[in-house]
Protein backbone atom coordinates (compact mmCIF):
# COMPACT_ATOMS: atom_id res chain seq x y z
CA UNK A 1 68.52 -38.67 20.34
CA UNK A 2 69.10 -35.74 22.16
CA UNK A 3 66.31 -34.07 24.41
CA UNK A 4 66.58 -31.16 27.04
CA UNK A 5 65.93 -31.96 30.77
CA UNK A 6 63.13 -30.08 30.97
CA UNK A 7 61.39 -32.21 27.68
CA UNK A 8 62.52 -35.41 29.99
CA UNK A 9 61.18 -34.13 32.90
CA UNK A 10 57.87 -34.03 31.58
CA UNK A 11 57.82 -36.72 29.54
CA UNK A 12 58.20 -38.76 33.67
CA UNK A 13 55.76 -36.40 34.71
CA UNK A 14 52.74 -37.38 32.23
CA UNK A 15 54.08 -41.07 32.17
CA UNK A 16 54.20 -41.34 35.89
CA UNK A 17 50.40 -40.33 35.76
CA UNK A 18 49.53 -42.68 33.03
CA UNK A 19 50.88 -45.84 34.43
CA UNK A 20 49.83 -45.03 38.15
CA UNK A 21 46.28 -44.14 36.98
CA UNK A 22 44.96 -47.33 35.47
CA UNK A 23 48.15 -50.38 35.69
CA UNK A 24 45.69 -52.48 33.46
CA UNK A 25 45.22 -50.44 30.16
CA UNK A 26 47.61 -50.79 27.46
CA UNK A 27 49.56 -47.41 26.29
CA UNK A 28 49.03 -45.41 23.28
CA UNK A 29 52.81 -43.76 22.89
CA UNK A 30 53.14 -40.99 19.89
CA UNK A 31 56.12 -39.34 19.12
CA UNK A 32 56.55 -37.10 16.27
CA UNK A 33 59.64 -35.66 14.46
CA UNK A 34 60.02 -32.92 11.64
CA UNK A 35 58.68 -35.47 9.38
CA UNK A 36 56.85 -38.84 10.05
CA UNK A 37 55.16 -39.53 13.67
CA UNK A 38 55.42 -42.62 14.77
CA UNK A 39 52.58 -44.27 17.42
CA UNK A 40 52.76 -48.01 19.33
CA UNK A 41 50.12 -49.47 21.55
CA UNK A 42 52.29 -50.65 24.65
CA UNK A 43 52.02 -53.58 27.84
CA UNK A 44 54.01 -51.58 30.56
CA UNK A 45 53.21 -54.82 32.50
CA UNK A 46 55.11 -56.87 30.58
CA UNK A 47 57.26 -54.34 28.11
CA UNK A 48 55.65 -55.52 24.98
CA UNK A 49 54.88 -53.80 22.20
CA UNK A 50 50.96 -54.91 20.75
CA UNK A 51 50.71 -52.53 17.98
CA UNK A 52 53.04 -50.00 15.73
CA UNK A 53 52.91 -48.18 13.04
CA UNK A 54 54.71 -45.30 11.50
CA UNK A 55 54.07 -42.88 8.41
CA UNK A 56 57.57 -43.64 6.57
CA UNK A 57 55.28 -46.25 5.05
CA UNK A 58 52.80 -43.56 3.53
CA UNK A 59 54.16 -43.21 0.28
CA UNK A 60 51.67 -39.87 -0.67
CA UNK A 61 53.29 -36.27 -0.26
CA UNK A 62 50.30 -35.34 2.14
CA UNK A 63 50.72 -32.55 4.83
CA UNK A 64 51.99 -33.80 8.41
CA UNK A 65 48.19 -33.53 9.99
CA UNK A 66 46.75 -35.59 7.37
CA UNK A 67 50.34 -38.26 8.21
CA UNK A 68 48.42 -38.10 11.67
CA UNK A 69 44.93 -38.94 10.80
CA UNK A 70 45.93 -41.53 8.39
CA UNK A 71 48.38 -42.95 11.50
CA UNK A 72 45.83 -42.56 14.19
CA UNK A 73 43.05 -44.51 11.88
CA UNK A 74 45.77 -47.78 11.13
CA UNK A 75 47.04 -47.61 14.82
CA UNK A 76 43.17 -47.62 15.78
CA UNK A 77 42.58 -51.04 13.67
CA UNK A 78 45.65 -52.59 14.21
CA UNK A 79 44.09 -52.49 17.78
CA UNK A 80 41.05 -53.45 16.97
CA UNK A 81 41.96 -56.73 15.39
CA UNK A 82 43.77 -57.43 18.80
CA UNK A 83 40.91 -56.55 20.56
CA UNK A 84 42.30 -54.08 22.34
CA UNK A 85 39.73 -51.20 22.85
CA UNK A 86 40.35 -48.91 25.81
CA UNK A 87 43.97 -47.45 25.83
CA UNK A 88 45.79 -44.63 27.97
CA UNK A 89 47.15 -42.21 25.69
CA UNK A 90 50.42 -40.76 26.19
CA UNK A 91 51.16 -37.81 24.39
CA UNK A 92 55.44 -37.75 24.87
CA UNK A 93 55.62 -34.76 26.34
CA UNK A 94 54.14 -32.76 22.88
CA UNK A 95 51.09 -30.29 23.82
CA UNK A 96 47.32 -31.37 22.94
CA UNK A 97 47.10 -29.49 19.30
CA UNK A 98 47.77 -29.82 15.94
CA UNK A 99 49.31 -33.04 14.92
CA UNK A 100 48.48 -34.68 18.19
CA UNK A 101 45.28 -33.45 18.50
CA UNK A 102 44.80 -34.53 15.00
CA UNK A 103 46.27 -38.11 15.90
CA UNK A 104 43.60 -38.26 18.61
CA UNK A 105 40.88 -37.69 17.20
CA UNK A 106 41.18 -39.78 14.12
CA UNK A 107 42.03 -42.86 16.77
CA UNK A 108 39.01 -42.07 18.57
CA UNK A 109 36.69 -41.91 15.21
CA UNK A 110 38.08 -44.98 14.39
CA UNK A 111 36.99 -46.75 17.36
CA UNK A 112 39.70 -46.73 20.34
CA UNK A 113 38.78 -44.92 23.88
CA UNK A 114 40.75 -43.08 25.91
């Protein structure tokens, strides 16, 4: 996968602030391409990954900002059933609107906090 320097740069940049902020919450990592968007709940403490889920399983034709609310409302119960309720979330660099914003909200709704 190829990214620019300047896409990597802050990518660090909002990561850094994550993980220094609060070492003890979990991560909520998006990342979204042309087509699907793809979000995992992550233990930077140990590596792991507690939750994922992607919208290549969505079988529908549906727009990309209804991919995000129906990915933001499965992420946000796969969570739940782990009992994991406050997360950090870490946008991957992408700006607060649209999709993201989208994917955010419907998480929220659904019962996370961050």
């Amino acid at each position: 996968m190829y990214q620019t320097s300047t896409k990597l740069k802050r990518i660090k940049r909002i990561r850094r602030k994550i993980i220094n902020t609060s070492p003890g919450l979990p991560r909520l990592s998006i990342y979204k391409s042309n087509k699907h968007i793809f979000a995992q709940i992550i233990n930077d403490k140990n590596g792991n990954i507690l939750a994922a889920f992607h919208s290549q399983s969505i079988k529908d034709k549906i727009s990309q900002r209804q991919k995000a609310e129906v990915v933001g409302k499965k992420i946000a119960a796969l969570a739940l059933k782990k009992n994991i309720i406050n997360v950090k979330f870490d946008r991957g660099g992408y700006r607060y609107h649209g999709c993201v914003k989208t994917f955010a909200d419907s998480a929220r709704l659904a019962g996370l906090h961050f």
